[in-house]
PDB file of N, CA and C in Angstrom:
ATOM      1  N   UNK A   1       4.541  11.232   5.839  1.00  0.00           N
ATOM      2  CA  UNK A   1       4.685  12.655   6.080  1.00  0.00           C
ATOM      3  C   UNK A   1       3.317  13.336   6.097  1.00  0.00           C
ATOM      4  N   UNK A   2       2.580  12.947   4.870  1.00  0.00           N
ATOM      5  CA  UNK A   2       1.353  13.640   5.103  1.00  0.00           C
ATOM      6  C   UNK A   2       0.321  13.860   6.179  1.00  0.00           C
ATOM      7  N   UNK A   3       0.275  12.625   7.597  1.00  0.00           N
ATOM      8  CA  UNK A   3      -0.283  12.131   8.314  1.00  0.00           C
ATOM      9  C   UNK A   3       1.111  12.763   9.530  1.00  0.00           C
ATOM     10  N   UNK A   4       1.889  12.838   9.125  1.00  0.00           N
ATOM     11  CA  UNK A   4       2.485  13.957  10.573  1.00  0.00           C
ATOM     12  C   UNK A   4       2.206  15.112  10.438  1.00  0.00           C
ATOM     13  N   UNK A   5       1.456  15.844   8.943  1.00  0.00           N
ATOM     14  CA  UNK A   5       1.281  17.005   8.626  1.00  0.00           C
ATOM     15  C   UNK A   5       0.313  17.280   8.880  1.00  0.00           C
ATOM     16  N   UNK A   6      -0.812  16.717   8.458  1.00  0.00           N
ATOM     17  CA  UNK A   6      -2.890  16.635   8.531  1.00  0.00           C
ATOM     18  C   UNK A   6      -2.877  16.163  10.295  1.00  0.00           C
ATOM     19  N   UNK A   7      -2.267  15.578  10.630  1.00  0.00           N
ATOM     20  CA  UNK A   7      -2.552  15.168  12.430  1.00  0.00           C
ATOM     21  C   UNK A   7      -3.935  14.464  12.176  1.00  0.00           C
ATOM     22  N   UNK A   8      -4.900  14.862  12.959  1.00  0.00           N
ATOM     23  CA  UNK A   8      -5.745  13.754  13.213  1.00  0.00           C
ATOM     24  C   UNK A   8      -6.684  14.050  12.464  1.00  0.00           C
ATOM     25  N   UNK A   9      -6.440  14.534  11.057  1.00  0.00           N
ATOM     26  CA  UNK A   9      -7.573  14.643  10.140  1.00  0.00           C
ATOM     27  C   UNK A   9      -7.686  13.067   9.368  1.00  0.00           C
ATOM     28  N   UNK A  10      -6.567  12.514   9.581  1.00  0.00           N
ATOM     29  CA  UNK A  10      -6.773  10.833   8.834  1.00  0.00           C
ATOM     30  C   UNK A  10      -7.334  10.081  10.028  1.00  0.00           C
ATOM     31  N   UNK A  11      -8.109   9.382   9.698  1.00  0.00           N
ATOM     32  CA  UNK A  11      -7.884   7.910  10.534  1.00  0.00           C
ATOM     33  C   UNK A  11      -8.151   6.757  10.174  1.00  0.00           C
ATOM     34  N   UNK A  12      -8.317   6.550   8.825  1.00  0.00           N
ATOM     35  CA  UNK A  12      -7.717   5.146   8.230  1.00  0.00           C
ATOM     36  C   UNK A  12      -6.862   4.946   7.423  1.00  0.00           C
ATOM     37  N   UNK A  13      -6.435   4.406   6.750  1.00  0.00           N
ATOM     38  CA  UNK A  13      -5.680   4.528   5.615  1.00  0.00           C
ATOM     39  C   UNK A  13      -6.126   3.265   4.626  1.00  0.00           C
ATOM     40  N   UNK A  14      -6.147   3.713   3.498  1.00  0.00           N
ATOM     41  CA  UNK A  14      -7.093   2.570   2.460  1.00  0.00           C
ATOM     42  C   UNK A  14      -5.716   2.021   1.673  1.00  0.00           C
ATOM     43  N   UNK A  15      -5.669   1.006   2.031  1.00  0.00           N
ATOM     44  CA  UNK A  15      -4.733   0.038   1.170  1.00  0.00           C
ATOM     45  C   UNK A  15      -5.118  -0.785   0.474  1.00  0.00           C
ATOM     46  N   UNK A  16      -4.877  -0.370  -1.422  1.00  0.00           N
ATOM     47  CA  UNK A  16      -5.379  -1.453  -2.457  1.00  0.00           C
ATOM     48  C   UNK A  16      -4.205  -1.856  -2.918  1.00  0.00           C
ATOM     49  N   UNK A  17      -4.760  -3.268  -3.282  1.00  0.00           N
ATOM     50  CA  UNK A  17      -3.694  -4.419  -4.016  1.00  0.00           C
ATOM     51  C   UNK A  17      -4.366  -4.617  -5.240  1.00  0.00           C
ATOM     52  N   UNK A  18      -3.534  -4.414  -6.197  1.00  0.00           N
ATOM     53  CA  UNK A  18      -4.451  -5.361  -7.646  1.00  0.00           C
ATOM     54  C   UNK A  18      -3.278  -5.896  -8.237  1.00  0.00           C
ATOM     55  N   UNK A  19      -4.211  -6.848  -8.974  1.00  0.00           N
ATOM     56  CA  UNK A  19      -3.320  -7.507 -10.002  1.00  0.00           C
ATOM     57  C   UNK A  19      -3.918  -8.049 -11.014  1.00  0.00           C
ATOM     58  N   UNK A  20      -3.426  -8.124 -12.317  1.00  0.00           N
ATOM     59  CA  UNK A  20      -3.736  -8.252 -13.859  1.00  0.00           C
ATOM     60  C   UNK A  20      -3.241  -9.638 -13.892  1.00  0.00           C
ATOM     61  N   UNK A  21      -3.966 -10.820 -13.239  1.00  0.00           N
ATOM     62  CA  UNK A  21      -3.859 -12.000 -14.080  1.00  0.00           C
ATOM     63  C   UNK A  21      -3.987 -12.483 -15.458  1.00  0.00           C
ATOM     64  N   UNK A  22      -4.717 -11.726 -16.269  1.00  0.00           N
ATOM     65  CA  UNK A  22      -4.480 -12.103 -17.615  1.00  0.00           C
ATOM     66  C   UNK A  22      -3.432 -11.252 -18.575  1.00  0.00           C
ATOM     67  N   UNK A  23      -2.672 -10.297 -17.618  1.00  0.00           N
ATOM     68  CA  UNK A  23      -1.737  -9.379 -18.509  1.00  0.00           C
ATOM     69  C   UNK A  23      -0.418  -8.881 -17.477  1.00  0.00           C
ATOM     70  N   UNK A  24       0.057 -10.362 -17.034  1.00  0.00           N
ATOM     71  CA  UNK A  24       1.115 -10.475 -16.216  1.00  0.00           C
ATOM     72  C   UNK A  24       2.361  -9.549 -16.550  1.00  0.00           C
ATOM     73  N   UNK A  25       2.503  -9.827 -17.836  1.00  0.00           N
ATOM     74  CA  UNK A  25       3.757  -9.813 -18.926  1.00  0.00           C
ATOM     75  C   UNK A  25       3.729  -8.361 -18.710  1.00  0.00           C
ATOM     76  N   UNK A  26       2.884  -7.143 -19.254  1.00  0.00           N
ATOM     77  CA  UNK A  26       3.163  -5.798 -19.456  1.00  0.00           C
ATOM     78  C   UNK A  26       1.440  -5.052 -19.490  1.00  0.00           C
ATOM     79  N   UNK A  27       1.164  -5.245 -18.409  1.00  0.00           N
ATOM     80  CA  UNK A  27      -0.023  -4.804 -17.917  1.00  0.00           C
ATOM     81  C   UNK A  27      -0.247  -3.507 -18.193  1.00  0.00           C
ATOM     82  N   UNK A  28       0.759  -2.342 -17.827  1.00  0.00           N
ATOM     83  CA  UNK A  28       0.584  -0.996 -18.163  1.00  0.00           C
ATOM     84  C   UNK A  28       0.287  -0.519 -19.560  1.00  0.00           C
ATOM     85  N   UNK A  29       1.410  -1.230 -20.666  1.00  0.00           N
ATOM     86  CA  UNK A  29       1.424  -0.709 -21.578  1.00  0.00           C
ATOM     87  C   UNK A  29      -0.501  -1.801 -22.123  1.00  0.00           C
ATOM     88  N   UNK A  30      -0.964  -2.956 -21.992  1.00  0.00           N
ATOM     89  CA  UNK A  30      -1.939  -3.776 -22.187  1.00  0.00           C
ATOM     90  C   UNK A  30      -2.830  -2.656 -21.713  1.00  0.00           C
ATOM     91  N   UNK A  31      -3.041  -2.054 -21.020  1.00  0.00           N
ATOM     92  CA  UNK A  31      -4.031  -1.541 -20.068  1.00  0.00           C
ATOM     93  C   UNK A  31      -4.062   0.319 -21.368  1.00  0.00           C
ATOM     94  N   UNK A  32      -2.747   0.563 -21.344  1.00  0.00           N
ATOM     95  CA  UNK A  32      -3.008   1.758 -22.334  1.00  0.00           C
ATOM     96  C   UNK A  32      -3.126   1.223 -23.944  1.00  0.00           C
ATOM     97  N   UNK A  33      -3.281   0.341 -24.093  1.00  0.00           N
ATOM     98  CA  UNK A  33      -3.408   0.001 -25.728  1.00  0.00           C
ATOM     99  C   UNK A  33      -4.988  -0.688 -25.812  1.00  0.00           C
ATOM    100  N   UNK A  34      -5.984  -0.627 -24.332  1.00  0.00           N
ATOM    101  CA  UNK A  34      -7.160  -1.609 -24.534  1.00  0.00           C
ATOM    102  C   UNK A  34      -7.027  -2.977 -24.541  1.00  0.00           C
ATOM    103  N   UNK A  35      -6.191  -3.981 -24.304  1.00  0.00           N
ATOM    104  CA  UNK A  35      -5.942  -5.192 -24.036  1.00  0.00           C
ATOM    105  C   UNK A  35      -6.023  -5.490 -22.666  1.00  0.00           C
ATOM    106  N   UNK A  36      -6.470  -4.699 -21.865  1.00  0.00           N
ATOM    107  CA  UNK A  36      -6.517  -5.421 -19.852  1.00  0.00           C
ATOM    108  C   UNK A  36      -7.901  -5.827 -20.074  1.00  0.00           C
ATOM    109  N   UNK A  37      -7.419  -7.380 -19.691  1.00  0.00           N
ATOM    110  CA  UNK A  37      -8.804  -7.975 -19.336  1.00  0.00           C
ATOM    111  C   UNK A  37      -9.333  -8.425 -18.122  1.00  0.00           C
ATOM    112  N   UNK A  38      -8.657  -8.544 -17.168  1.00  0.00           N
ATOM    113  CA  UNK A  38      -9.555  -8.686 -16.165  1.00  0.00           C
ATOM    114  C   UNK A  38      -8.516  -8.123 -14.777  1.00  0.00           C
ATOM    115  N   UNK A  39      -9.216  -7.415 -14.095  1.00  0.00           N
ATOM    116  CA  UNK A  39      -8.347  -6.442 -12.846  1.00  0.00           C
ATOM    117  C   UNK A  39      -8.771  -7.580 -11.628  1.00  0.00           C
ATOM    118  N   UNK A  40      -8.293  -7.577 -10.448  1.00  0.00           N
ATOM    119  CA  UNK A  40      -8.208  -8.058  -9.381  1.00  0.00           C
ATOM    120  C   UNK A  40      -7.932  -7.033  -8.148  1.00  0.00           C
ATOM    121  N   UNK A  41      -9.179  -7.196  -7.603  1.00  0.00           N
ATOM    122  CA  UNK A  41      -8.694  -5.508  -6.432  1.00  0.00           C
ATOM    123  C   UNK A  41      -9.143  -6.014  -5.081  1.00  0.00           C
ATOM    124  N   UNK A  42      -8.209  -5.846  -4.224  1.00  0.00           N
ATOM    125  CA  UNK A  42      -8.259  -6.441  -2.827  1.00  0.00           C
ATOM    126  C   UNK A  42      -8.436  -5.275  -2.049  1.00  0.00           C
ATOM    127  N   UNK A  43      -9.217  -4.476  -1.465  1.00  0.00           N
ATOM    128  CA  UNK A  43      -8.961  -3.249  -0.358  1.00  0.00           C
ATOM    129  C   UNK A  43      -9.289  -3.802   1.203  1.00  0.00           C
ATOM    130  N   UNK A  44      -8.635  -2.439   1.706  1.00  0.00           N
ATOM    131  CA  UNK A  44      -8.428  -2.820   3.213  1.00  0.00           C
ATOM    132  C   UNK A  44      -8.325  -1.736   4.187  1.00  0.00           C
ATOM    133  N   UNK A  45      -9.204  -1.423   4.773  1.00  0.00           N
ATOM    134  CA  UNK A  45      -9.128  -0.171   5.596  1.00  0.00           C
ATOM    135  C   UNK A  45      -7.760  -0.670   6.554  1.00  0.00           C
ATOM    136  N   UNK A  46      -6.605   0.589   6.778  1.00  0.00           N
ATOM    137  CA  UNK A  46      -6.068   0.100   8.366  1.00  0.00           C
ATOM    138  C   UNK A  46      -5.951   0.666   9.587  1.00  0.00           C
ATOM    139  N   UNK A  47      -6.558   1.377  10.583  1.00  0.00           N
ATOM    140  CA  UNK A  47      -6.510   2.136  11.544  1.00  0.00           C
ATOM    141  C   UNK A  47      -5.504   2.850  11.747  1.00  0.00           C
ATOM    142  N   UNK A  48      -5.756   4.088  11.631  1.00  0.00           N
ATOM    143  CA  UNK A  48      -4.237   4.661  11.734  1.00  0.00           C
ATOM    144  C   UNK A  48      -3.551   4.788  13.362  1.00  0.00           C
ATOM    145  N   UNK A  49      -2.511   4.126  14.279  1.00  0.00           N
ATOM    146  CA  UNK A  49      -2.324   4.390  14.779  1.00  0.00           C
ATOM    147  C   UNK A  49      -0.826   4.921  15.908  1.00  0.00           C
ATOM    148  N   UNK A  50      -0.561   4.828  16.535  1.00  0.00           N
ATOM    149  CA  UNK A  50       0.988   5.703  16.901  1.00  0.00           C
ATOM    150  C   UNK A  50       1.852   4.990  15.738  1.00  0.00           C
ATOM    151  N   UNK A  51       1.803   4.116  15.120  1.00  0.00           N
ATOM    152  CA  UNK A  51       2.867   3.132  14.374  1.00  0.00           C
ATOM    153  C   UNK A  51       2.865   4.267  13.686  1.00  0.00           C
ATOM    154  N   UNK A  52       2.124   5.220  12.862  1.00  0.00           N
ATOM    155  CA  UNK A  52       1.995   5.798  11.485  1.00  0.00           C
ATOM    156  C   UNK A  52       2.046   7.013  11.869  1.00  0.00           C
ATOM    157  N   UNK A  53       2.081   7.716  13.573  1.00  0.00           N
ATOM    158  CA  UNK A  53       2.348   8.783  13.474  1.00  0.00           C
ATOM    159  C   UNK A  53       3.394   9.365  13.974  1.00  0.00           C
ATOM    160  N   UNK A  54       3.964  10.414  13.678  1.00  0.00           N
ATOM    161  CA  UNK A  54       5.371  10.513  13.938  1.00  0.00           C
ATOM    162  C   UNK A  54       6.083  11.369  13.350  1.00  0.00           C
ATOM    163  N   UNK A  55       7.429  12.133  13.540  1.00  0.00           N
ATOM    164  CA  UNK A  55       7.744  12.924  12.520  1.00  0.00           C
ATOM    165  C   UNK A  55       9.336  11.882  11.981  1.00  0.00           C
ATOM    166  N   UNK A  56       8.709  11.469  10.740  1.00  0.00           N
ATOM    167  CA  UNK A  56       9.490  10.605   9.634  1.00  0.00           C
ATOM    168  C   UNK A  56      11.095  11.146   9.596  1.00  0.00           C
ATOM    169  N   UNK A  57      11.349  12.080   9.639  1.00  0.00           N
ATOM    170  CA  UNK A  57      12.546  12.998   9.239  1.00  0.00           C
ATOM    171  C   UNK A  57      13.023  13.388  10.163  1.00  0.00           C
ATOM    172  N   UNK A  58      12.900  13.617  11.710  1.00  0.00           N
ATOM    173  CA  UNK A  58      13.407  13.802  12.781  1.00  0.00           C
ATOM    174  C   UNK A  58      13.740  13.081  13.819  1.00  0.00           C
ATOM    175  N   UNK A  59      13.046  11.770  13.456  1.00  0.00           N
ATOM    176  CA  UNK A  59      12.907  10.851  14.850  1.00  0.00           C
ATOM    177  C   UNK A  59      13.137   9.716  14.148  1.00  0.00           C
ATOM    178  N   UNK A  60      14.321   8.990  14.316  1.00  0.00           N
ATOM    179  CA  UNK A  60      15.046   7.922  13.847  1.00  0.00           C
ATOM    180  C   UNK A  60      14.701   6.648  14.021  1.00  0.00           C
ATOM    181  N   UNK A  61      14.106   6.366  15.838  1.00  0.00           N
ATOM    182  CA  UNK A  61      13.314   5.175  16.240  1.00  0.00           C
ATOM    183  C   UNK A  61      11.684   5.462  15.356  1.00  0.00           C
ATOM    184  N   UNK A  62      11.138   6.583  15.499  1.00  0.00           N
ATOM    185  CA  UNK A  62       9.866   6.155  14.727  1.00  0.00           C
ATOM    186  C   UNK A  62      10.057   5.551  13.182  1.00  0.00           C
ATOM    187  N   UNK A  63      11.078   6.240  12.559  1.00  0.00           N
ATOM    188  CA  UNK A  63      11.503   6.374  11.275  1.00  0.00           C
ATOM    189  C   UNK A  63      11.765   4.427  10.756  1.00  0.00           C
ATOM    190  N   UNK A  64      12.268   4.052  11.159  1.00  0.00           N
ATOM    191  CA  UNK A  64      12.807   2.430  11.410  1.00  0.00           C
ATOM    192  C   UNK A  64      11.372   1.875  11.520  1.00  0.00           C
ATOM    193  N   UNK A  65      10.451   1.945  13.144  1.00  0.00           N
ATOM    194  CA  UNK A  65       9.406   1.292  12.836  1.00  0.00           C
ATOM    195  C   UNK A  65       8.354   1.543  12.051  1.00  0.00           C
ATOM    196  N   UNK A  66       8.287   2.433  11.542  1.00  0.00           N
ATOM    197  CA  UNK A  66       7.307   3.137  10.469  1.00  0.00           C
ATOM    198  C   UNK A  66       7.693   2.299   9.213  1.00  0.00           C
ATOM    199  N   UNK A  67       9.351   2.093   9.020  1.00  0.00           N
ATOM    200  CA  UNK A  67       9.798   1.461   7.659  1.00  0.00           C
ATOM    201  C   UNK A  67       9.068  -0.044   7.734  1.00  0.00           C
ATOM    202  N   UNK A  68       9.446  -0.696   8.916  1.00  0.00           N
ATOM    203  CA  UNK A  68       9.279  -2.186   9.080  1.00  0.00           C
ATOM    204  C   UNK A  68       7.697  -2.451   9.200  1.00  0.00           C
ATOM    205  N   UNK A  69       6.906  -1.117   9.791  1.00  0.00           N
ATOM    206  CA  UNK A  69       5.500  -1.411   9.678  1.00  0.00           C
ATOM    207  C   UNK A  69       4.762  -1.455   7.803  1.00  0.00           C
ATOM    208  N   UNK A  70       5.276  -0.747   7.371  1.00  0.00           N
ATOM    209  CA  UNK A  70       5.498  -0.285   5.667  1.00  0.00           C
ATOM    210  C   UNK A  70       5.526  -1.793   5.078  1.00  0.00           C
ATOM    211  N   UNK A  71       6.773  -2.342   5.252  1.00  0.00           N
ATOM    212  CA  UNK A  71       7.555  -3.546   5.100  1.00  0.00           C
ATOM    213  C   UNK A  71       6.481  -4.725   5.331  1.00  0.00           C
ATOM    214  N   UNK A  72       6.116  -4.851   6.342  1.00  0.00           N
ATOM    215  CA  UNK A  72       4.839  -5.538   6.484  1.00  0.00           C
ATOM    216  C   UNK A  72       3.706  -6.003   5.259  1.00  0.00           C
ATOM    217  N   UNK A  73       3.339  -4.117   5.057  1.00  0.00           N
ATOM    218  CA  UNK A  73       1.916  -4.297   4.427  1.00  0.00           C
ATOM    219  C   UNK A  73       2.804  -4.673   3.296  1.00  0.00           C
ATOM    220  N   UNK A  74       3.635  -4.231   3.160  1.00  0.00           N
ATOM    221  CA  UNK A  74       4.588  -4.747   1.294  1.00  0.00           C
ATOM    222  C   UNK A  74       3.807  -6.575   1.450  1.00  0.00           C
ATOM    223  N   UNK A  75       4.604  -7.111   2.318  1.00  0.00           N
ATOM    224  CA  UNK A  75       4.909  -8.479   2.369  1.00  0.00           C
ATOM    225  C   UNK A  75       3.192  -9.142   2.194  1.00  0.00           C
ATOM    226  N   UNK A  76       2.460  -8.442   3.459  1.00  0.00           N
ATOM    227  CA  UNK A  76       1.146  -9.052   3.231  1.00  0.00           C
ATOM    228  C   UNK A  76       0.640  -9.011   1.804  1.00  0.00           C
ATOM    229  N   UNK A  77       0.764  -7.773   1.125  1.00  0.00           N
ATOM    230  CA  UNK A  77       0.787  -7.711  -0.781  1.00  0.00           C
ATOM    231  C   UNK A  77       1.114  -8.610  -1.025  1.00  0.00           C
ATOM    232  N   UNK A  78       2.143  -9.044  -1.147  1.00  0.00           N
ATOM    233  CA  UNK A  78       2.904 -10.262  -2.040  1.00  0.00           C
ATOM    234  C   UNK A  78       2.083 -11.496  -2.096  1.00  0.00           C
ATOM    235  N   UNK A  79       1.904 -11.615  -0.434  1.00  0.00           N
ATOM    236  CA  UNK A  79       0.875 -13.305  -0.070  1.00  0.00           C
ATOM    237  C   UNK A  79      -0.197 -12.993  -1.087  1.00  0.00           C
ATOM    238  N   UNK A  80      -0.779 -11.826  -0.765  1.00  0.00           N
ATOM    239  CA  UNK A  80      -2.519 -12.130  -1.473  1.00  0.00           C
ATOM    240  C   UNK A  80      -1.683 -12.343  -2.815  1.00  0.00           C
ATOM    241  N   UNK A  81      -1.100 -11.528  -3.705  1.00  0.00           N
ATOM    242  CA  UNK A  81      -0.801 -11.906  -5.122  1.00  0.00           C
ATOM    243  C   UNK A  81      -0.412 -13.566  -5.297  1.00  0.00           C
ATOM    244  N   UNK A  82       0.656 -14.111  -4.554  1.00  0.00           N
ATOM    245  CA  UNK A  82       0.771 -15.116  -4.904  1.00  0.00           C
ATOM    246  C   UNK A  82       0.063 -16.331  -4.255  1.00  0.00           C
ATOM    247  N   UNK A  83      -1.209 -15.695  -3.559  1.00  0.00           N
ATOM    248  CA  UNK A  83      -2.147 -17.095  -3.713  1.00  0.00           C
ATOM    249  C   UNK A  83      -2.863 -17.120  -3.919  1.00  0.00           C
ATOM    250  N   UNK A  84      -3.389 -15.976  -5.266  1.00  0.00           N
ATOM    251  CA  UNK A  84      -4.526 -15.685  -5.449  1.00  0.00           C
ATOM    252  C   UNK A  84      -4.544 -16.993  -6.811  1.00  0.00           C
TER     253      UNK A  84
END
C-alpha cells in the first residue's frame, strides 16, 4: 500500500533476513534479557517494479500477483535460513 501511495518516490525495496543461530529456541525473549549471541543478517536491494505497483485493494489480478510475488521472497527466506 505504501508504494501505491508514495508512487515513484520508492525504487528499491531493502529486504533483510536474520537469524539467531545460537538462540534458536526463544531469541526475542534471549535478545531482551542480554543472552543473543550471535545475529546473522542477509540484505538485498529489490527493484521495485510493475509487480509491486498497483492498487492492492481494488484490483484483484494485481492483488493475487503481488501475494505470489510476496510468497516468493517468503520462500527465498526460508532457503537462505535453512542452508545457512
Amino acid at each position: 500500500m505504501a508504494i501505491n501511495v508514495l508512487g515513484d518516490q520508492f525504487e528499491k525495496i531493502v529486504n533483510v533476513t536474520m537469524a539467531y543461530p545460537d538462540n534458536e529456541e526463544k531469541p526475542f525473549l534471549d535478545m531482551l534479557s542480554g543472552r543473543m549471541k550471535r545475529i546473522e543478517v542477509w540484505i538485498e536491494e529489490i527493484p521495485i517494479t510493475e509487480v509491486q505497483r498497483g492498487d492492492y485493494m481494488k484490483d484483484k489480478p494485481f492483488k493475487r500477483g503481488f501475494q505470489q510475488w510476496l510468497t516468493d521472497v517468503w520462500n527465498q527466506k526460508d532457503e537462505i535460513l535453512r542452508s545457512r
